[in-house]
Protein backbone atom coordinates (compact mmCIF):
# COMPACT_ATOMS: atom_id res chain seq x y z
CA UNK A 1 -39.69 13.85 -4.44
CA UNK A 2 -38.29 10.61 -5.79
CA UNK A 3 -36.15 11.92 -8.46
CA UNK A 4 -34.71 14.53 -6.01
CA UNK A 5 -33.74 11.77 -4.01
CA UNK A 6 -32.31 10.08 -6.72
CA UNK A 7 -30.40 13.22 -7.60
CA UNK A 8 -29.16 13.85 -4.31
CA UNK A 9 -27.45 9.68 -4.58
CA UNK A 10 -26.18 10.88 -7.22
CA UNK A 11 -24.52 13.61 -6.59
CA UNK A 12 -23.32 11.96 -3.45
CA UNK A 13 -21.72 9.07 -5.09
CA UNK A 14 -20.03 11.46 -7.60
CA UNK A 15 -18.22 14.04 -5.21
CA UNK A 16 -17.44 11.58 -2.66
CA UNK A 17 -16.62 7.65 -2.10
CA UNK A 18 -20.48 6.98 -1.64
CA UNK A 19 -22.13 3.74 -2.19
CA UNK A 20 -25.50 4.94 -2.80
CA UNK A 21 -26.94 0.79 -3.20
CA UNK A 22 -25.36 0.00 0.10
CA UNK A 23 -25.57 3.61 2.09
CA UNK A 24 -22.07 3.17 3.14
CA UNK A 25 -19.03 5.00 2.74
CA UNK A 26 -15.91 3.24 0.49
CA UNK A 27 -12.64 2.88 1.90
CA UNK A 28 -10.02 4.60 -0.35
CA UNK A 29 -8.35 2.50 -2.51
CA UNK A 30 -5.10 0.67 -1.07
CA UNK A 31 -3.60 0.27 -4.65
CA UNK A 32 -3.44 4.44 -4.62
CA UNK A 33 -1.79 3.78 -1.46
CA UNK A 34 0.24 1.52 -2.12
CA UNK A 35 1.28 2.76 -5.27
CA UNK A 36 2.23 6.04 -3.81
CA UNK A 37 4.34 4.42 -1.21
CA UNK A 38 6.02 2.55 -4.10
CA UNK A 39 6.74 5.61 -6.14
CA UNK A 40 8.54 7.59 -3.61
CA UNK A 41 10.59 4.11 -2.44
CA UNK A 42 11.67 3.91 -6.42
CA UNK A 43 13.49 7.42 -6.32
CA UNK A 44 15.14 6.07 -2.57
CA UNK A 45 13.10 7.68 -0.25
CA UNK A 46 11.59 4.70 2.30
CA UNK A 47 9.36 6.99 4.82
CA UNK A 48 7.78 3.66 6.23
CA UNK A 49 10.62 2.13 7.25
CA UNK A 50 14.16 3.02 9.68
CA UNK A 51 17.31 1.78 8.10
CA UNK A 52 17.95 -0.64 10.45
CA UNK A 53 14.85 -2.52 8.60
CA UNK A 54 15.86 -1.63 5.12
CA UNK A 55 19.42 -3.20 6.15
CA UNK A 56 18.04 -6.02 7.72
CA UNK A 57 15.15 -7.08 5.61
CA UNK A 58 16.91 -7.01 2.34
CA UNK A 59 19.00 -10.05 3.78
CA UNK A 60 15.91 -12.08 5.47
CA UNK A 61 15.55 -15.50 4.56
CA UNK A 62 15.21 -17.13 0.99
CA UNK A 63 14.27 -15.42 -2.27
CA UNK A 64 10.99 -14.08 -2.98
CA UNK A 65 8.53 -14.25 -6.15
CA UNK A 66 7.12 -11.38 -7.22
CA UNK A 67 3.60 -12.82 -6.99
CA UNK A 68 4.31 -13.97 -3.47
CA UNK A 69 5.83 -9.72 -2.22
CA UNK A 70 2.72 -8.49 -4.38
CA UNK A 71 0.44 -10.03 -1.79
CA UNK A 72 2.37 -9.99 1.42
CA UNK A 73 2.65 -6.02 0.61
CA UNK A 74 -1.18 -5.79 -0.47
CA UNK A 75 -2.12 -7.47 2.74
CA UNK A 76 0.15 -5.45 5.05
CA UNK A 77 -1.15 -2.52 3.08
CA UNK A 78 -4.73 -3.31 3.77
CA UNK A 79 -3.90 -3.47 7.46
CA UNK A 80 -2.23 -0.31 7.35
CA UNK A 81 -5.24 1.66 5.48
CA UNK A 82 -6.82 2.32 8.82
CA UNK A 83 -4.34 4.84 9.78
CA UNK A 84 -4.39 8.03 7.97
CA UNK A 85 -0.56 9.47 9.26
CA UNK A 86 2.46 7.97 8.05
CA UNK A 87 3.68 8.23 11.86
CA UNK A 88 0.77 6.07 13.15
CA UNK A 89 1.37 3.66 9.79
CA UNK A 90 5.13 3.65 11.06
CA UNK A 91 3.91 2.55 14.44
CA UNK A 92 1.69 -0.17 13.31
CA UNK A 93 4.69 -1.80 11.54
CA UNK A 94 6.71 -1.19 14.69
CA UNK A 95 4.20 -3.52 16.49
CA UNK A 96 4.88 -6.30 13.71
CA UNK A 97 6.64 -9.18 15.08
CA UNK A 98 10.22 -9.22 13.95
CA UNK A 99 9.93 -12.33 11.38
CA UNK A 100 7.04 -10.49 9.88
CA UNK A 101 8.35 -7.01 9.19
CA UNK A 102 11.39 -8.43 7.77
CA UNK A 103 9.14 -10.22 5.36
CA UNK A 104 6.99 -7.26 4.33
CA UNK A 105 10.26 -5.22 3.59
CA UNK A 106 11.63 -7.43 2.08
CA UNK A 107 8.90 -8.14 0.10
CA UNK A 108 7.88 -3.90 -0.53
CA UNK A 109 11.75 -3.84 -1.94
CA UNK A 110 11.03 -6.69 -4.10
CA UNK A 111 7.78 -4.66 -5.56
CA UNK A 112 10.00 -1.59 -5.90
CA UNK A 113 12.80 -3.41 -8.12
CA UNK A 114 10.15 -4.98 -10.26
CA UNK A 115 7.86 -1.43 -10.49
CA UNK A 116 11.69 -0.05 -11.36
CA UNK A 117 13.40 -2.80 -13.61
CA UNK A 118 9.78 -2.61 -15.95
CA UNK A 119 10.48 1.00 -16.55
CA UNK A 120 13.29 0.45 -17.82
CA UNK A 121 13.78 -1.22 -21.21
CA UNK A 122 17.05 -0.73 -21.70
CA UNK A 123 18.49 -3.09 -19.27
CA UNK A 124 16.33 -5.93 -20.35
């Protein structure tokens, strides 16, 4: 009986995101996310944002580290996790106070150029 249990964890934990020491259900990853988001954005395709953002954010405020965008877009990213359509993610950054979404966009470009400019070793 034991070991079937044990199996059955197992098998659990292995076809899905089960946590079979905690009995709870993993998020997915934001990084995939994230990363996927970034990836389209690299070849110009922005399915997050309207162009009045992209046009507006890209001149918002002073310059931005890479360390700093890396985090502001993680921890918009973690918000936006809960909502599985791209429409309902699109709406959540709608409700974003103006100052802030101008910051994350700015900040996802700036994470785009670097993902982009690393690629490429020829420009370097």
């Amino acid at each position: 009986m034991f070991l079937k249990l044990i199996e059955i964890r197992t098998m659990m934990a292995s076809s899905t995101n089960f946590n079979p020491d905690t009995n709870t259900l993993l998020k997915k990853p934001v990084t995939n996310e994230m990363k996927s988001y970034i990836n389209l954005a690299s070849s110009g395709h922005f399915p997050l944002f309207f162009n009045e953002w992209l046009s507006e954010g890209v001149n918002h405020g002073e310059p931005l580290s890479y360390r700093v965008a890396n985090r502001n877009v993680r921890e918009v990213f973690k918000n936006l996790s809960r909502h599985r359509t791209q429409e309902k993610k699109k709406t959540a950054l709608t409700s974003l106070n103006d100052k802030d979404r101008k910051l994350f966009v700015k900040s996802f470009i700036k994470v785009v150029e670097h993902n982009v400019l690393k690629d490429m070793k020829t420009l370097h």
